[in-house]
N, C-alpha and C. Protein backbone atom coordinates (compact mmCIF):
# COMPACT_ATOMS: atom_id res chain seq x y z
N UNK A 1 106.10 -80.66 -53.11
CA UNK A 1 107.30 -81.28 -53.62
C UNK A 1 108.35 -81.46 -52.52
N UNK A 2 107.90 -80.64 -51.17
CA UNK A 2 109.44 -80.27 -50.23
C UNK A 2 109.00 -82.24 -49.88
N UNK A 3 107.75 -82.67 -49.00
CA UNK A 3 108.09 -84.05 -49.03
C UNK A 3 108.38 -84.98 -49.97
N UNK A 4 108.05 -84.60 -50.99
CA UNK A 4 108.73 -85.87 -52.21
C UNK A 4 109.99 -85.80 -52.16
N UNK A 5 110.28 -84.41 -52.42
CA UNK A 5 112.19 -84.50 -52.22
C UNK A 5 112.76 -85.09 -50.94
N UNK A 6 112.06 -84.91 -49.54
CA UNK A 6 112.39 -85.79 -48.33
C UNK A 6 112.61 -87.18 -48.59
N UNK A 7 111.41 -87.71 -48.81
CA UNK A 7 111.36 -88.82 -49.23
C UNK A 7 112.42 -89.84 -50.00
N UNK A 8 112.35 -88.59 -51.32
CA UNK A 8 113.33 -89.31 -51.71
C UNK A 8 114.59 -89.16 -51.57
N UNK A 9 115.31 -88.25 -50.11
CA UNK A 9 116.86 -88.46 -49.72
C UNK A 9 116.25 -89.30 -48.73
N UNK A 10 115.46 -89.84 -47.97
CA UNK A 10 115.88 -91.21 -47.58
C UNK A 10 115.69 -92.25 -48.21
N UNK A 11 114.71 -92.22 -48.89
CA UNK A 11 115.27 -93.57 -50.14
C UNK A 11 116.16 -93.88 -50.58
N UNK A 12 117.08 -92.85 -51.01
CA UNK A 12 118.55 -92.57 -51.54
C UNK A 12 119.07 -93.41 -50.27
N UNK A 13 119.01 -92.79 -49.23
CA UNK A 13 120.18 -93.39 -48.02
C UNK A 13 120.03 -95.10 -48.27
N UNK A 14 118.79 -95.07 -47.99
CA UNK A 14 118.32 -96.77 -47.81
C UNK A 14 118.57 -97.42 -48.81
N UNK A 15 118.60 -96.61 -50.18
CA UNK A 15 119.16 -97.57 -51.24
C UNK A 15 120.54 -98.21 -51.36
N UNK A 16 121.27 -97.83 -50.41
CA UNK A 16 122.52 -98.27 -50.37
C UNK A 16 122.92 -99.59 -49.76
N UNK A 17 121.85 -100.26 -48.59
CA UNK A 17 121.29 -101.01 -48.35
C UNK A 17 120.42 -101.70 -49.05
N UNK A 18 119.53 -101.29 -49.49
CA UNK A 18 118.49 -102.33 -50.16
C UNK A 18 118.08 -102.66 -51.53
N UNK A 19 118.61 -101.66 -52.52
CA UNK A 19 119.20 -102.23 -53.62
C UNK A 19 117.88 -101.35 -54.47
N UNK A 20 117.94 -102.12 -55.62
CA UNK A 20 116.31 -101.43 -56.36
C UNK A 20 115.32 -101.84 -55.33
N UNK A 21 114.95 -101.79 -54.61
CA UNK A 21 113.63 -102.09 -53.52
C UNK A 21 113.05 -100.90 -53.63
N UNK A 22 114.41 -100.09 -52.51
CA UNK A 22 114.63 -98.92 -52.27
C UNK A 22 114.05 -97.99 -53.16
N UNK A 23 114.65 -98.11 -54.70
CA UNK A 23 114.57 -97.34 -55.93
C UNK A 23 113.16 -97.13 -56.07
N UNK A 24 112.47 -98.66 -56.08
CA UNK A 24 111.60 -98.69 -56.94
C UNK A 24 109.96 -98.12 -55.91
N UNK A 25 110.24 -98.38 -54.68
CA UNK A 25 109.29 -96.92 -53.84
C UNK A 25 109.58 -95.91 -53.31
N UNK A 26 110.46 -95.46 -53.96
CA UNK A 26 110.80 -93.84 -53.67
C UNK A 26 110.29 -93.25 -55.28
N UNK A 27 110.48 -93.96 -56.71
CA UNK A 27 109.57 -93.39 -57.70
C UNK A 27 107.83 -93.79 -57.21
N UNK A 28 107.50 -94.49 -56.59
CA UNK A 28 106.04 -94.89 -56.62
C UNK A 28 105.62 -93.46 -55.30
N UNK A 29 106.95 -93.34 -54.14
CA UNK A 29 105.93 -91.94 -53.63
C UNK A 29 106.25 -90.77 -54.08
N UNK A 30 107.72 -90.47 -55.03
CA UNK A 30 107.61 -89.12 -55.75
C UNK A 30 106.36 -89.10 -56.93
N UNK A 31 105.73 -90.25 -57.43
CA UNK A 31 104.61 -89.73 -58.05
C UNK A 31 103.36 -89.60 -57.53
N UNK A 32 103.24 -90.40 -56.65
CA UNK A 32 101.79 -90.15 -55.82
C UNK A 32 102.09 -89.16 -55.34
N UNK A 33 102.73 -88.19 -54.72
CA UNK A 33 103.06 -86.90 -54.27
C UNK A 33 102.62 -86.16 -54.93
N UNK A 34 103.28 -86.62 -56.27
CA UNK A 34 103.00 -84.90 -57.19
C UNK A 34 101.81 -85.09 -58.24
N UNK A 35 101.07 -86.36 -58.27
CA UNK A 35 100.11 -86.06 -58.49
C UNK A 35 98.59 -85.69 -57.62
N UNK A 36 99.09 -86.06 -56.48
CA UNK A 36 98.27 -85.43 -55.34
C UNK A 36 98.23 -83.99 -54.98
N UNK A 37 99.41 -83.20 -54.97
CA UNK A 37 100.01 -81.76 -55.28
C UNK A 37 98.71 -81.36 -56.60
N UNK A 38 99.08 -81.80 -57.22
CA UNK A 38 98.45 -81.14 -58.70
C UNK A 38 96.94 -80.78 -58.69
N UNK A 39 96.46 -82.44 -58.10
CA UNK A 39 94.98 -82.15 -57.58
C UNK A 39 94.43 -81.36 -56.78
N UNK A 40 95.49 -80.83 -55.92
CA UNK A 40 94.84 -80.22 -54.71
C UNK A 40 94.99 -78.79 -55.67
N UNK A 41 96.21 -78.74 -56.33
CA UNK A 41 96.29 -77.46 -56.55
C UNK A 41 95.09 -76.90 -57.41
N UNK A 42 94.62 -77.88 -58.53
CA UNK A 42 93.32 -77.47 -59.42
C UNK A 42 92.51 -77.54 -58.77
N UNK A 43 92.33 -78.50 -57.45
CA UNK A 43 90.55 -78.03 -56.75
C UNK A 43 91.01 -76.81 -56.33
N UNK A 44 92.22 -76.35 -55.82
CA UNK A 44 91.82 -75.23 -55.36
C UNK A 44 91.83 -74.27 -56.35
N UNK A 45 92.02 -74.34 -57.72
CA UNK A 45 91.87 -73.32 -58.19
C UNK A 45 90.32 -72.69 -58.95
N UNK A 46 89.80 -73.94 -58.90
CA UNK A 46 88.63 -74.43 -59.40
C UNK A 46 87.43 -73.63 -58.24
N UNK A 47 88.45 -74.13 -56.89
CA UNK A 47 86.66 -73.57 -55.64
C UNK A 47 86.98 -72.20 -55.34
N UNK A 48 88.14 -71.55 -55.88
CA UNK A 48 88.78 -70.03 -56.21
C UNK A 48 87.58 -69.37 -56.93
N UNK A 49 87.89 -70.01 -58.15
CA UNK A 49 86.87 -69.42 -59.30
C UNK A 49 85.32 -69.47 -58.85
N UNK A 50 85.21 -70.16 -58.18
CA UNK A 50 83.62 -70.70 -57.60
C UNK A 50 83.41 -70.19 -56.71
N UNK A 51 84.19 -69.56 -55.64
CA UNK A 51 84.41 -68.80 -54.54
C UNK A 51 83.58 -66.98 -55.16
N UNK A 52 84.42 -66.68 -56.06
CA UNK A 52 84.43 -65.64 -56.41
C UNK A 52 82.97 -65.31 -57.47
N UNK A 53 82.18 -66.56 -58.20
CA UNK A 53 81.32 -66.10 -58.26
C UNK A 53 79.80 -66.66 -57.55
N UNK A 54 79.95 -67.47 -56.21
CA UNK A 54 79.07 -66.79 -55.16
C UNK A 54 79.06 -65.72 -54.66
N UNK A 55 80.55 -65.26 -54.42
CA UNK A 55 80.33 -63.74 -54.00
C UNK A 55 79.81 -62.91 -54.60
N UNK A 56 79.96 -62.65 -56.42
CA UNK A 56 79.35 -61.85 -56.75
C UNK A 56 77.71 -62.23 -57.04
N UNK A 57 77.27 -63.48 -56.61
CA UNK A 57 76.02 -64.10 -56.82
C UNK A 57 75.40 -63.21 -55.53
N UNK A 58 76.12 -63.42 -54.13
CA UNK A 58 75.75 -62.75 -53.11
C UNK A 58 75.86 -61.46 -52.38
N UNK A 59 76.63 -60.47 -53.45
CA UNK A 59 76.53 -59.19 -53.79
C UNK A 59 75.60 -58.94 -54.29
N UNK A 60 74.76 -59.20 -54.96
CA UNK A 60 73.80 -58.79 -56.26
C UNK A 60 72.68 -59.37 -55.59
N UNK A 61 72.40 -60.45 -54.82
CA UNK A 61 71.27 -60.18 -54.32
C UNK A 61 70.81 -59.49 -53.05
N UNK A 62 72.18 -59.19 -52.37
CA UNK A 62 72.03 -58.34 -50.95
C UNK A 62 71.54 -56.43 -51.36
N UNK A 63 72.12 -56.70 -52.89
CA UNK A 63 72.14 -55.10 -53.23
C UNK A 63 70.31 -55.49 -53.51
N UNK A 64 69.89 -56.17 -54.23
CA UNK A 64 68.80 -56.66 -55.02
C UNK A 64 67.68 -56.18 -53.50
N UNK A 65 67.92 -57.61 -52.68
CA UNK A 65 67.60 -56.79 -51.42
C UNK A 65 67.27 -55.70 -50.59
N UNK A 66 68.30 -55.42 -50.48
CA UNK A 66 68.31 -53.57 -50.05
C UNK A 66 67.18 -52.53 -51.00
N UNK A 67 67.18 -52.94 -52.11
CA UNK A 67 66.52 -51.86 -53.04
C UNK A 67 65.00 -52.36 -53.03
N UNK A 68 64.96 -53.52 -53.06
CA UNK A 68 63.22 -54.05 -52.75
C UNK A 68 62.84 -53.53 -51.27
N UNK A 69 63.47 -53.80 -49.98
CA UNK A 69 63.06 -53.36 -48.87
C UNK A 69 63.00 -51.91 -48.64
N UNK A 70 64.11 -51.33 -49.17
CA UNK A 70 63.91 -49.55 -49.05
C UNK A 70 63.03 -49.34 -49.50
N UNK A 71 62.40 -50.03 -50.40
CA UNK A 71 61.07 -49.65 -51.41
C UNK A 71 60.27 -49.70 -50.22
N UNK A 72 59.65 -51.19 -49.66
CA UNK A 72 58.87 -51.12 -48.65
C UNK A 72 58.97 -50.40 -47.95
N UNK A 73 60.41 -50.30 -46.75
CA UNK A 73 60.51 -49.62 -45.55
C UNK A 73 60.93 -49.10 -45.99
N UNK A 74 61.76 -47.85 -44.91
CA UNK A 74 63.06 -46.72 -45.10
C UNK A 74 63.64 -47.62 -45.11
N UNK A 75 65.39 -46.48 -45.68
CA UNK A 75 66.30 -47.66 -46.23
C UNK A 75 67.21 -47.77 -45.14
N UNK A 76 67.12 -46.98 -43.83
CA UNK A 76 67.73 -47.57 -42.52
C UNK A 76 67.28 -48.97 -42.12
N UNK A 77 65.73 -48.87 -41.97
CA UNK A 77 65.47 -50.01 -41.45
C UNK A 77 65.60 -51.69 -42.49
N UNK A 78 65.55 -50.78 -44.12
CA UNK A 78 66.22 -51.56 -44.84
C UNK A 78 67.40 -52.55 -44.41
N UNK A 79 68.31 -51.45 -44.42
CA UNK A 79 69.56 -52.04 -43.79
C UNK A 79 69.92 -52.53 -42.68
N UNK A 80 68.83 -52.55 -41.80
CA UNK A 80 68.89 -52.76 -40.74
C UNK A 80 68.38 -54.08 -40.38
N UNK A 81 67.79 -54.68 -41.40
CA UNK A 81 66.53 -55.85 -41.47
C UNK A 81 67.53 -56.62 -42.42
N UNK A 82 68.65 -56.20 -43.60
CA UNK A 82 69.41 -57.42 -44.04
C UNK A 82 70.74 -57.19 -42.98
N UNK A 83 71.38 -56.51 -42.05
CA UNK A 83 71.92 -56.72 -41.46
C UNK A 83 72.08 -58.34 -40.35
N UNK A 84 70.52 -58.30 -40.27
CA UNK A 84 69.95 -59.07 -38.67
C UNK A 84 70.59 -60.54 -39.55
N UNK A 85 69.19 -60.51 -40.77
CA UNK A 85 69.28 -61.53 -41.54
C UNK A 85 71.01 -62.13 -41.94
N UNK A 86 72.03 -61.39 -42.51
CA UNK A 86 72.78 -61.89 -42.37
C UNK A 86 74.04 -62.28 -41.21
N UNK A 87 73.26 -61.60 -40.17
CA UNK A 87 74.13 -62.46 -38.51
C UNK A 87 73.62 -63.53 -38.34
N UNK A 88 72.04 -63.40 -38.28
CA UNK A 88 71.24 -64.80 -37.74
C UNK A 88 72.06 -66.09 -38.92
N UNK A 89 72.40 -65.47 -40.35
CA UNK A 89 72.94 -66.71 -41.23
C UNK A 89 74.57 -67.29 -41.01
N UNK A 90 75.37 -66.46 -40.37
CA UNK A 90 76.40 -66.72 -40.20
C UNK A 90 76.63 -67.30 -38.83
N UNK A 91 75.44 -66.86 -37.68
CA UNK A 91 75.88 -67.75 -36.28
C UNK A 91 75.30 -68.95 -36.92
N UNK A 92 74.16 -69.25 -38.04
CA UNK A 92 73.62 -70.83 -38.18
C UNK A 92 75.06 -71.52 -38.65
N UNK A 93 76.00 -71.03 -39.84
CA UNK A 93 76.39 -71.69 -40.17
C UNK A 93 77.93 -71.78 -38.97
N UNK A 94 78.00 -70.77 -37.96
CA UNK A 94 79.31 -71.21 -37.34
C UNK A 94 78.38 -72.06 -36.27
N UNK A 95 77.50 -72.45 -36.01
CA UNK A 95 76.44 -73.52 -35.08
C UNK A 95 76.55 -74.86 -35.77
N UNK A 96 76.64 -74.72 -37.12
CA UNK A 96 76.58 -76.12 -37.79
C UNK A 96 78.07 -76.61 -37.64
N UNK A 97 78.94 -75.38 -38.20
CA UNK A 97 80.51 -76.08 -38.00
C UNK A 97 80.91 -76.70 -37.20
N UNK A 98 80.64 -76.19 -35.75
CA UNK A 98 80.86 -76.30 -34.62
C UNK A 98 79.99 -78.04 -34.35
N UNK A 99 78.88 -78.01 -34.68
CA UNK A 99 78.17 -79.34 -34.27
C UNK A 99 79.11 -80.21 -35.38
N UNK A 100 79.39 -80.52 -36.48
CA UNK A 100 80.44 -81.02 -36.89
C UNK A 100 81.36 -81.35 -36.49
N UNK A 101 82.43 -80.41 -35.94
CA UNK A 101 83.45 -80.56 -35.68
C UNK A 101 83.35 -81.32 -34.08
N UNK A 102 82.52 -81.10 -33.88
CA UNK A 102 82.55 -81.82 -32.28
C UNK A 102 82.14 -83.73 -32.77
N UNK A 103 81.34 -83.34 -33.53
CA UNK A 103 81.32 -85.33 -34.19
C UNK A 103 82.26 -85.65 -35.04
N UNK A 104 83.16 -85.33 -35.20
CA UNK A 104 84.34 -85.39 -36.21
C UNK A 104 85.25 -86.22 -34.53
N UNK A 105 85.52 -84.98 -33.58
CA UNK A 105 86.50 -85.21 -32.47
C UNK A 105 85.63 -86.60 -31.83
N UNK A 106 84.84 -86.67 -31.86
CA UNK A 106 84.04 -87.71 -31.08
C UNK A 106 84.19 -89.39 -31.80
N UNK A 107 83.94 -89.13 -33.38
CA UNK A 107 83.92 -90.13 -34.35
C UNK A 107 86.10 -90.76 -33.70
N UNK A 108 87.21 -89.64 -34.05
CA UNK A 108 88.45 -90.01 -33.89
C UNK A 108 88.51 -90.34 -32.47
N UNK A 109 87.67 -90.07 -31.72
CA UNK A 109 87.93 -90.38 -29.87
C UNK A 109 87.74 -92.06 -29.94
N UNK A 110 86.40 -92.26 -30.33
CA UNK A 110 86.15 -93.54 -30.50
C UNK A 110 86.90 -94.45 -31.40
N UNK A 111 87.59 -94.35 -32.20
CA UNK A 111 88.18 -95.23 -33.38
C UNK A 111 89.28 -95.37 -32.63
N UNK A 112 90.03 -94.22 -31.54
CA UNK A 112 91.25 -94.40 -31.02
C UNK A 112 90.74 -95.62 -29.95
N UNK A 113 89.87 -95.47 -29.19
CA UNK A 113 89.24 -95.76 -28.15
C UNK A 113 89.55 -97.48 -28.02
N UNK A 114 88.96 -97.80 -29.77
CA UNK A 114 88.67 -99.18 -30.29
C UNK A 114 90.43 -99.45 -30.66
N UNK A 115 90.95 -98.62 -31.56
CA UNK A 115 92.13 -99.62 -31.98
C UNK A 115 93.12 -100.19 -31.11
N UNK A 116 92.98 -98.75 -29.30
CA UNK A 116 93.92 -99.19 -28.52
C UNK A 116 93.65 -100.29 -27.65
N UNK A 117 91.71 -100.22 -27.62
CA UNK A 117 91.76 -101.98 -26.99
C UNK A 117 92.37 -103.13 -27.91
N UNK A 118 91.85 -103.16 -29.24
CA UNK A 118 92.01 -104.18 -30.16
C UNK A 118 93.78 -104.51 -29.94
N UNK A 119 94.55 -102.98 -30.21
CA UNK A 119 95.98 -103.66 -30.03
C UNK A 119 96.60 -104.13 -28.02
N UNK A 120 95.95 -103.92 -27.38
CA UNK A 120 95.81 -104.23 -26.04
C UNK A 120 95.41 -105.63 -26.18
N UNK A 121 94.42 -106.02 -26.55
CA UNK A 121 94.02 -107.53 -26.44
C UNK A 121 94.76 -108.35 -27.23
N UNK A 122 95.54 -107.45 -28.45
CA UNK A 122 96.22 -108.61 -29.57
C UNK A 122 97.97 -108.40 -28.55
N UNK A 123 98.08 -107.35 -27.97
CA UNK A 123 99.73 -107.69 -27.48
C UNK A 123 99.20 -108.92 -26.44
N UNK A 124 98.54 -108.53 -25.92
CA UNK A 124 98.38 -109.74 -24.31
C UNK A 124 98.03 -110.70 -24.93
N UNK A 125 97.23 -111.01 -25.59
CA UNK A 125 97.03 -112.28 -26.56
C UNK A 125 98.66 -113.13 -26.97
N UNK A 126 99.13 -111.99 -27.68
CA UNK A 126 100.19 -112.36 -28.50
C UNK A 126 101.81 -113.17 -27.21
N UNK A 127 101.45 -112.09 -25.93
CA UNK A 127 102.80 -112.35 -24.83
C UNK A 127 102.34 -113.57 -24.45
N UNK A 128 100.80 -114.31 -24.02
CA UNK A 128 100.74 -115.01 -23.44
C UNK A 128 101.13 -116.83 -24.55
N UNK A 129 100.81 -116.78 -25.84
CA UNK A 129 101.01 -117.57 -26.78
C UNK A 129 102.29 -117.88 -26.83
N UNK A 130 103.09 -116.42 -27.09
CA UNK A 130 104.58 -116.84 -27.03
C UNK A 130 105.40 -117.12 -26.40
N UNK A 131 105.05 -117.51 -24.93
CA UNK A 131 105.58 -118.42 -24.10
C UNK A 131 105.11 -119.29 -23.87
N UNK A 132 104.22 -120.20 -24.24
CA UNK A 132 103.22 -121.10 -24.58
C UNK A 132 103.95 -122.17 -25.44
N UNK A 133 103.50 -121.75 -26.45
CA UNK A 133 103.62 -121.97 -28.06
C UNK A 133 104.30 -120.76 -29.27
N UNK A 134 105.43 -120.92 -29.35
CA UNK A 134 105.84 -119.61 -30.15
C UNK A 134 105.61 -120.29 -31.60
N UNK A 135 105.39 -121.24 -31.87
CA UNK A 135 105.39 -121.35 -33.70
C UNK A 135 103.55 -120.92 -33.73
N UNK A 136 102.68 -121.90 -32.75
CA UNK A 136 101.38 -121.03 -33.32
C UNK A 136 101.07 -119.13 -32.65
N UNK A 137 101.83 -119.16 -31.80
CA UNK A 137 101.69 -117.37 -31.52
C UNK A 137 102.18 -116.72 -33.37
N UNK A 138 103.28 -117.19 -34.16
CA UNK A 138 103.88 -116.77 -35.20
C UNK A 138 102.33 -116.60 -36.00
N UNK A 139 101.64 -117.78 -36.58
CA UNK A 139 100.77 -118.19 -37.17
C UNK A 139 99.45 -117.18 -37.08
N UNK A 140 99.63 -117.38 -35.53
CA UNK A 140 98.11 -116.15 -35.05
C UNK A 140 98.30 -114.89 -35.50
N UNK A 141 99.61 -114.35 -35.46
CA UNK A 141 99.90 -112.97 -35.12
C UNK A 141 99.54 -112.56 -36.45
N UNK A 142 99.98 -113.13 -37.76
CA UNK A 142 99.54 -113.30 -39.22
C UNK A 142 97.91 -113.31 -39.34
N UNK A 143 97.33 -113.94 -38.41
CA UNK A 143 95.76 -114.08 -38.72
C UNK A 143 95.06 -112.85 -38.16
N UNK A 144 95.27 -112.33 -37.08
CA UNK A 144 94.88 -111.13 -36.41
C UNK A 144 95.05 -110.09 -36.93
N UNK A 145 96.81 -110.02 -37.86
CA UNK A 145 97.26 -108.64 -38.82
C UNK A 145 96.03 -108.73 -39.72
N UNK A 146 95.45 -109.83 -40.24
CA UNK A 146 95.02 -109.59 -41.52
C UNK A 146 93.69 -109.39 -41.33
N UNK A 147 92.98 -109.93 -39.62
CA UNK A 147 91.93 -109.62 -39.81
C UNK A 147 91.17 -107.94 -39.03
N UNK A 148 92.53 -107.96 -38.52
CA UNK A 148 92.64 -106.06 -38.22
C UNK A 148 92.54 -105.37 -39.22
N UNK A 149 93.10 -106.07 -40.42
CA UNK A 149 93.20 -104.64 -41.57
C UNK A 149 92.00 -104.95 -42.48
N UNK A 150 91.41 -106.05 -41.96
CA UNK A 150 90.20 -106.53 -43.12
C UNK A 150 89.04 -105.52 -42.51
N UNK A 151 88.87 -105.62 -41.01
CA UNK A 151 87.65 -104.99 -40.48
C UNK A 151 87.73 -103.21 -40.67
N UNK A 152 89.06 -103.14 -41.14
CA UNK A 152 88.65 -100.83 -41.38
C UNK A 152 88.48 -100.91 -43.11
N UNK A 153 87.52 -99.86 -43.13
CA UNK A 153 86.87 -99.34 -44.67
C UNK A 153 87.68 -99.18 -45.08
N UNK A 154 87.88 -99.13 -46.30
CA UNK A 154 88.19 -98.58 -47.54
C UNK A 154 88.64 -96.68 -47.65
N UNK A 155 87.43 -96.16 -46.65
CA UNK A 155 87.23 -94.54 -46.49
C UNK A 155 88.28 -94.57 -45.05
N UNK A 156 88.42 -95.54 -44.13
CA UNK A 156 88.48 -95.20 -42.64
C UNK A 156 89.87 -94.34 -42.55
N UNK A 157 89.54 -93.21 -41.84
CA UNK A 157 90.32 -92.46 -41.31
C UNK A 157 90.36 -91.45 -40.48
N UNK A 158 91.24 -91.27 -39.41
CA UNK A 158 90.91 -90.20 -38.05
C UNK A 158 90.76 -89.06 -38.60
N UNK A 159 89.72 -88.38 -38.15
CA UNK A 159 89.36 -86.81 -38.49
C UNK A 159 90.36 -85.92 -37.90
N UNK A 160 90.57 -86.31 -36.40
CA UNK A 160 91.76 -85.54 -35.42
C UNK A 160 92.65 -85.98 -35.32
């Protein structure tokens, strides 16, 4: 809510200037705010609850565990054999994070990579037109906005 309330003291300011404009998107981001707030707040209360019973899913079979292997072995080496097992599972999964997160930084390296040529070729494009021809530089600059925003997804967005 602390940015919705931001939001909306500069809307307030700007409304003094711009009349209902102003008004009428400062209610459109105090509600996308707080219904975005709300969502986050029930997933998280939701992967809370879900949190808590893998754990006890993965209590009960480590104990489950332990009591089948002591059977086999002693219950040192019991414990000693789900110990291994659960390091070897936690370096896999900080190995996977890690390979993630490095294609996450790689995926935002490249998208930066691309938008700063694209806006590099559209300013030099754009300086050389408008001393040229400034009514079709106007015209272009309209065709390029629209076909910049046509070519990113629907999903597209920097990870970093």
């Amino acid at each position: 809510m602390l940015t919705a309330s931001l939001s909306l003291i500069c809307f307030c300011h700007l409304e003094k200037k711009m009349g209902p404009l102003a008004a009428m998107l400062s209610a459109l981001v105090v509600t996308d705010v707080g219904v975005t707030v709300s969502r986050y707040k029930r997933n998280g209360a939701m992967w809370l609850v879900a949190s808590l019973f893998f754990l006890t899913a993965y209590i009960f079979a480590a104990v489950a565990g332990a009591i089948y292997l002591s059977a086999v072995y002693t219950p040192v080496l019991a414990t000693v054999i789900l110990g291994a097992v659960s390091l070897v599972i936690g370096l896999v999964i900080v190995g996977i994070m890690y390979a993630l997160n490095a294609r996450d930084q790689r995926i935002a390296a490249d998208k930066r990579r691309r938008s700063q040529a694209q806006t590099t070729f559209a300013i030099a494009t754009a300086l050389t037109l408008f001393r040229r021809k400034p009514l079709l530089a106007a015209g272009l600059a309209v065709g390029v906005g629209t076909v910049l925003g046509l070519m990113r997804k629907p999903g597209d967005k920097d990870h970093g």
